[in-house]
Protein backbone atom coordinates (compact mmCIF):
# COMPACT_ATOMS: atom_id res chain seq x y z
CA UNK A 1 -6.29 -4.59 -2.16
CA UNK A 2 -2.73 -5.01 -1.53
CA UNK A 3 -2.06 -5.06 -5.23
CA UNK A 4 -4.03 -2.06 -6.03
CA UNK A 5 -2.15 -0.02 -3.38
CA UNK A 6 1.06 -1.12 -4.90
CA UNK A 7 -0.30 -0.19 -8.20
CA UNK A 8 -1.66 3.38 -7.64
CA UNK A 9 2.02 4.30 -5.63
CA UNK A 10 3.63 2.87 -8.73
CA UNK A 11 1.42 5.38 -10.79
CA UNK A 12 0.85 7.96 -8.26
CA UNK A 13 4.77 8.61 -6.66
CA UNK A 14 6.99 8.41 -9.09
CA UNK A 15 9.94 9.05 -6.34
CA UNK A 16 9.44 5.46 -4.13
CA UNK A 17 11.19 3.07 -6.77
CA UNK A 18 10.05 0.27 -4.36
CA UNK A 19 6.23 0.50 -3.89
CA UNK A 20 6.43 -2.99 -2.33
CA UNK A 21 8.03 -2.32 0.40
CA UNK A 22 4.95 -0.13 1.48
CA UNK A 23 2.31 -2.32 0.67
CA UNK A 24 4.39 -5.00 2.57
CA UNK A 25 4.87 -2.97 5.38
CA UNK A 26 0.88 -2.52 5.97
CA UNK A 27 0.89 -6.29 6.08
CA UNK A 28 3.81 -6.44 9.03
CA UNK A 29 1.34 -3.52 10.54
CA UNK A 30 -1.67 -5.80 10.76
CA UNK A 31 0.71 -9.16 11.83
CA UNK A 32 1.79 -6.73 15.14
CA UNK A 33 -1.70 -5.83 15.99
CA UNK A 34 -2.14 -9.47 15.86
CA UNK A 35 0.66 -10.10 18.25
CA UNK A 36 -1.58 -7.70 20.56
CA UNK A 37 -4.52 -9.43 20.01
CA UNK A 38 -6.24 -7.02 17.49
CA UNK A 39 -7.15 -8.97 15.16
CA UNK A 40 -7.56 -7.00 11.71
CA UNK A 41 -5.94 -7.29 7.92
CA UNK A 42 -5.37 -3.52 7.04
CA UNK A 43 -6.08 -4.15 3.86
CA UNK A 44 -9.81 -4.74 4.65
CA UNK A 45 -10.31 -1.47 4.99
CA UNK A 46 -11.79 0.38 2.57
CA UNK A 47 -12.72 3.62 4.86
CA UNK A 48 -9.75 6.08 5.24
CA UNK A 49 -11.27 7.04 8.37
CA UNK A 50 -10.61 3.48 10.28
CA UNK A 51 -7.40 3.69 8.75
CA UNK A 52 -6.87 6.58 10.80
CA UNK A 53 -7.75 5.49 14.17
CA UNK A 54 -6.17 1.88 13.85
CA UNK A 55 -2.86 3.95 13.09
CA UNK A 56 -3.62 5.82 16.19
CA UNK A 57 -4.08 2.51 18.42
CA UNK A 58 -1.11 1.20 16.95
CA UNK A 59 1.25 4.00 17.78
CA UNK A 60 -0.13 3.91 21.10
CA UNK A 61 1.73 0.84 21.92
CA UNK A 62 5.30 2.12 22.84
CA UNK A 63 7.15 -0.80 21.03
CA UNK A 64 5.97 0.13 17.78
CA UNK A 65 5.93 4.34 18.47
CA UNK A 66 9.75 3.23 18.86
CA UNK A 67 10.35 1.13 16.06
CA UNK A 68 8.81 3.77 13.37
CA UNK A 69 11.29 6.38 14.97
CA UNK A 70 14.66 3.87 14.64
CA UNK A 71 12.84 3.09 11.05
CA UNK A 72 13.19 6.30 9.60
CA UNK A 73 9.22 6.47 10.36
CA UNK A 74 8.59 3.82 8.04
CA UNK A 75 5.40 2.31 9.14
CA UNK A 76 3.70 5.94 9.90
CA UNK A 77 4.66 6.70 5.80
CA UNK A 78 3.10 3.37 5.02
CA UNK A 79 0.09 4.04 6.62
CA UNK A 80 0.23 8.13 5.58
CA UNK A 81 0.25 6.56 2.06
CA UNK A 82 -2.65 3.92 2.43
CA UNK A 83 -4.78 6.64 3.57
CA UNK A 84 -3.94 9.03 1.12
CA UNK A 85 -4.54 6.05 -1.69
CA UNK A 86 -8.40 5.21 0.19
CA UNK A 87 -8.81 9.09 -0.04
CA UNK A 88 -8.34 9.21 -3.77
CA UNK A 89 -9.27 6.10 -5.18
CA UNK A 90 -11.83 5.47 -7.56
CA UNK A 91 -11.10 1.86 -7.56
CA UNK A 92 -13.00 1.03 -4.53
CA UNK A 93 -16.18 -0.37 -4.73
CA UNK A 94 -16.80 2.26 -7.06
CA UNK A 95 -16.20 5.26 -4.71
CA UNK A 96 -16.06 8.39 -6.61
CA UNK A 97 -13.01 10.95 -6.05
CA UNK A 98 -14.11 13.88 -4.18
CA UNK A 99 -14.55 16.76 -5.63
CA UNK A 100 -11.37 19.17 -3.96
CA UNK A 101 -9.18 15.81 -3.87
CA UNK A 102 -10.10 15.62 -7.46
CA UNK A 103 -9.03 19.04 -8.15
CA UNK A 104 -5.73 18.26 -6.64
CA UNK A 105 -5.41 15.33 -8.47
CA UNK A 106 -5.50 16.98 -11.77
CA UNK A 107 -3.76 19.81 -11.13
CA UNK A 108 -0.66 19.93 -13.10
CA UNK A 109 0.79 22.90 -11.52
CA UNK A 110 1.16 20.75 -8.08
CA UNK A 111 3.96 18.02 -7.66
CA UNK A 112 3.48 14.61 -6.27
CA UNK A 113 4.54 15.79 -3.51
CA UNK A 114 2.50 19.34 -3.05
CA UNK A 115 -0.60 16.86 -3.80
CA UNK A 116 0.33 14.05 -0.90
CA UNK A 117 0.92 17.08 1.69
CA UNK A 118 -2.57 18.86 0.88
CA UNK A 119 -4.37 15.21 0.49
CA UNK A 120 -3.03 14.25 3.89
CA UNK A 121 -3.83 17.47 5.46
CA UNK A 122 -7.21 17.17 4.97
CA UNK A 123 -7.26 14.45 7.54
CA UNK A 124 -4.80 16.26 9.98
CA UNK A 125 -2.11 14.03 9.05
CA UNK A 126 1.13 14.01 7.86
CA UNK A 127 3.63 17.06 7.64
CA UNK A 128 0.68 19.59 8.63
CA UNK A 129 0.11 17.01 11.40
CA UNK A 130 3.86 17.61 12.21
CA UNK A 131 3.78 20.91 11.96
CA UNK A 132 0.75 21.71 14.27
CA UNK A 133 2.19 19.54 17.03
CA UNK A 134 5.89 21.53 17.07
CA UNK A 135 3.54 24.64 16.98
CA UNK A 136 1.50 23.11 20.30
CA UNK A 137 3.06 20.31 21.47
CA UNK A 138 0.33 19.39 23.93
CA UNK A 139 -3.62 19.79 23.73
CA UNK A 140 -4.39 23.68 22.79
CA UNK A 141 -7.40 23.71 25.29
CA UNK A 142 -6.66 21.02 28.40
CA UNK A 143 -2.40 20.51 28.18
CA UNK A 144 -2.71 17.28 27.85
CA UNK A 145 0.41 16.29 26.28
CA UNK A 146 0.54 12.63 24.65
CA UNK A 147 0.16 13.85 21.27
CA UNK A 148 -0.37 10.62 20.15
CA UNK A 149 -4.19 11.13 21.20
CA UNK A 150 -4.47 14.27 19.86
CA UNK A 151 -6.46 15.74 16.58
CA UNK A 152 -4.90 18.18 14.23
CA UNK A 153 -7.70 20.19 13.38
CA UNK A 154 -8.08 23.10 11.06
CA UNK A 155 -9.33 25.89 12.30
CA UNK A 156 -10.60 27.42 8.73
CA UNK A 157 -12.17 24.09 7.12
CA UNK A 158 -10.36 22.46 4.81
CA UNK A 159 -12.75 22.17 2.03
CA UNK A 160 -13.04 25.97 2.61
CA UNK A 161 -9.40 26.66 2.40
CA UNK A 162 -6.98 27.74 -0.39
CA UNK A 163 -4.04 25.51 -0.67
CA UNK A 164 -1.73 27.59 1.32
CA UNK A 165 -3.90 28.11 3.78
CA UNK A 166 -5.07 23.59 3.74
CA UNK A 167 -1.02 23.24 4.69
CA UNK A 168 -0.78 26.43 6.91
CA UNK A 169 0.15 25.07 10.20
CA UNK A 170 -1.14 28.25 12.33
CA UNK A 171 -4.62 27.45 10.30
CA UNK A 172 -4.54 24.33 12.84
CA UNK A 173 -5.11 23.47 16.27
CA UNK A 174 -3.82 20.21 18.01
CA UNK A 175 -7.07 19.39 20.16
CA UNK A 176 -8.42 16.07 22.55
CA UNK A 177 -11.15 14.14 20.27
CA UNK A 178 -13.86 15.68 22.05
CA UNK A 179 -12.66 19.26 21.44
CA UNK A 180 -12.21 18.64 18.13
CA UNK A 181 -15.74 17.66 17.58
CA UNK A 182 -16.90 20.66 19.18
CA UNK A 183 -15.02 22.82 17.22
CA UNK A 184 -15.66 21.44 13.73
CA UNK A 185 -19.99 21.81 15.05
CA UNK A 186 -19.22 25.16 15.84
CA UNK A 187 -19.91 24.59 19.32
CA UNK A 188 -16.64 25.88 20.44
CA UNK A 189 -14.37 28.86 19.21
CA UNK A 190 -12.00 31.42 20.11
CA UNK A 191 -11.75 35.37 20.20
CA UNK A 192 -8.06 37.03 19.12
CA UNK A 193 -6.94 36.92 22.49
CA UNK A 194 -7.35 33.37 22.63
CA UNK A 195 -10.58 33.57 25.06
CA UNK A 196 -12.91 30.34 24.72
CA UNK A 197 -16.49 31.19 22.90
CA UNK A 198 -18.95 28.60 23.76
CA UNK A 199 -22.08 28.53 21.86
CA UNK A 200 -25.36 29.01 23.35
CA UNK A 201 -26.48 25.42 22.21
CA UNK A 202 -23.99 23.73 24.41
CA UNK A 203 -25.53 22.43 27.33
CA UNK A 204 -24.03 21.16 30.79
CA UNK A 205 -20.69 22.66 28.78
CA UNK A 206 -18.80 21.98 32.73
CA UNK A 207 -19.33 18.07 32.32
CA UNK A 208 -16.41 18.19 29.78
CA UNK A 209 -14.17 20.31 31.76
CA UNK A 210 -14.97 23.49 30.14
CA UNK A 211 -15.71 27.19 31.25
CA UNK A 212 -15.20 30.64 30.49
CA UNK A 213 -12.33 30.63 32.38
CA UNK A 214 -10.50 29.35 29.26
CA UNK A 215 -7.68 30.76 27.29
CA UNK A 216 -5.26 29.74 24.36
CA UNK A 217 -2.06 31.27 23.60
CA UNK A 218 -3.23 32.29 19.87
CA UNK A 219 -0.43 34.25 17.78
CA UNK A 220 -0.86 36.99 15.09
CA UNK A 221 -0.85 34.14 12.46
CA UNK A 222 -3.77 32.67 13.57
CA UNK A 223 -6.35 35.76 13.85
CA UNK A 224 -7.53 35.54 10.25
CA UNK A 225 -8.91 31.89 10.53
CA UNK A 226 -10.23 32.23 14.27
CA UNK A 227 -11.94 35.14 12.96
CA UNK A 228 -13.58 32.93 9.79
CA UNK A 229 -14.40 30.16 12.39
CA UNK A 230 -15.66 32.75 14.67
CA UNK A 231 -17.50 34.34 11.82
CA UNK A 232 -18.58 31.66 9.76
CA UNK A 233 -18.72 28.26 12.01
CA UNK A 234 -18.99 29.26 15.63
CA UNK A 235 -22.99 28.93 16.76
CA UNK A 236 -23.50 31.80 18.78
C-alpha cells in the first residue's frame, strides 16, 4: 500500500517533488502509536473513514499535536493526503471512485489543488476544516472547546453542494460527534436566529444535554444553508 500511495501523489500532485517523504511519514505515524501502545500499520487501512479517527486519536496525544505544529504540520498533510488517496482510489480492492469525487477528478477546469481542498472537504478535513474552526473555535452547540474532538460538518450536504458552496466555510458547523450525527439525520437544526429545532422523532432529547433553550450565534452567511437543512433535512 505504501507504494501505491507514493505512486498516485507522484501522479496525482505534481507540486510535492518528494512523494516519499509522505508515504514515509505515515510509517513514523503508525511507529508513535506503537510507542503508545496502539498497535496499528496505517497502511492497513483501506477505509478513509478509520483513517480519520486514528488521525484524531493521534493528535490527541499532546507530544505529537506539538510536533506537527514545529513540523510545518507535516504529519496532519501526510495523513490529509492518505485520506484523500483512500477517497479516490480505484486501486483498492477494486473500490470504484465515487461518483462527485469522480467528477472532480476529471475536471480539467480544477487544479490539483482546487481538487485536494473539495476532496478533503467532503470529510470535514483539511483547509475547510481550518476554516470552520477560526469561524467557531469551540463546539457551535455545547462550547466545548478542544477542537481536536470536534466534527466539521456541513450544514448543506456535501454531495448536495456546488463547489463553492463544498469549500464555503459558513456552509459548516464545528459540532461534538454526537451533534454531528444528529444533524446529518435531520434530527437537529437551526432557525435564522440561530434557535435549536429538534425534530419530533427525537426522544428523551434532555439525556444529551439538549433543550429548547438553545441558541447559536448564526451570521447572514449562513441563512441560505440553515434554511436548505431546515427545508430539506431537518425531520420535523
Amino acid at each position: 500500500m505504501k507504494e501505491l500511495f507514493e505512486l498516485w501523489i507522484s501522479n496525482t500532485k505534481k507540486n510535492i517533488s518528494r512523494p516519499d517523504k509522505y508515504s514515509s511519514t505515515i510509517g513514523t505515524i503508525s511507529n508513535h502509536l506503537i510507542k503508545k501502545e496502539i498497535y496499528l500499520d496505517i497502511y492497513t487501512l483501506v477505509d478513509a473513514e478509520e483513517v480519520i479517527k486514528i488521525k484524531d486519536i493521534y493528535f490527541n496525544f499532546d507530544e505529537y499535536y506539538h510536533k506537527n505544529i514545529k513540523g510545518n504540520r507535516m504529519y496532519s498533510r501526510s495523513l490529509d493526503l492518505y485520506i484523500e488517496f483512500l477517497d479516490s482510489s480505484d486501486l483498492i480492492d477494486g473500490k470504484r471512485i465515487i461518483p462527485e469525487i469522480e467528477k472532480l477528478l476529471i475536471d480539467d477546469k480544477l487544479n490539483e489543488t482546487e481538487k485536494e481542498t473539495l476532496i478533503l472537504s467532503r470529510r470535514g478535513q483539511g483547509k475547510y476544516r481550518e476554516n470552520i474552526i477560526k469561524i467557531w473555535g469551540k463546539c457551535s452547540i455545547s462550547g466545548y472547546p478542544d477542537y481536536r474532538l470536534l466534527v466539521a460538518s456541513h450544514i448543506k450536504p456535501w454531495n448536495k453542494s456546488d463547489n463553492m458552496e463544498r469549500i464555503d466555510p459558513f456552509n459548516g458547523l464545528l459540532l461534538l460527534p454526537t451533534y454531528d450525527k444528529l444533524f446529518d439525520l435531520g434530527l437537529i437544526s437551526f432557525s435564522e436566529e440561530g434557535d435549536i429545532l429538534i425534530s419530533n422523532q427525537l426522544k428523551h432529547y434532555n439525556l444529551l444535554s439538549l433543550s429548547n433553550d438553545i441558541r447559536i450565534a448564526v451570521s447572514n452567511n449562513h441563512l441560505k444553508y440553515l434554511d436548505f437543512h431546515n427545508r430539506i433535512i431537518f425531520k420535523n
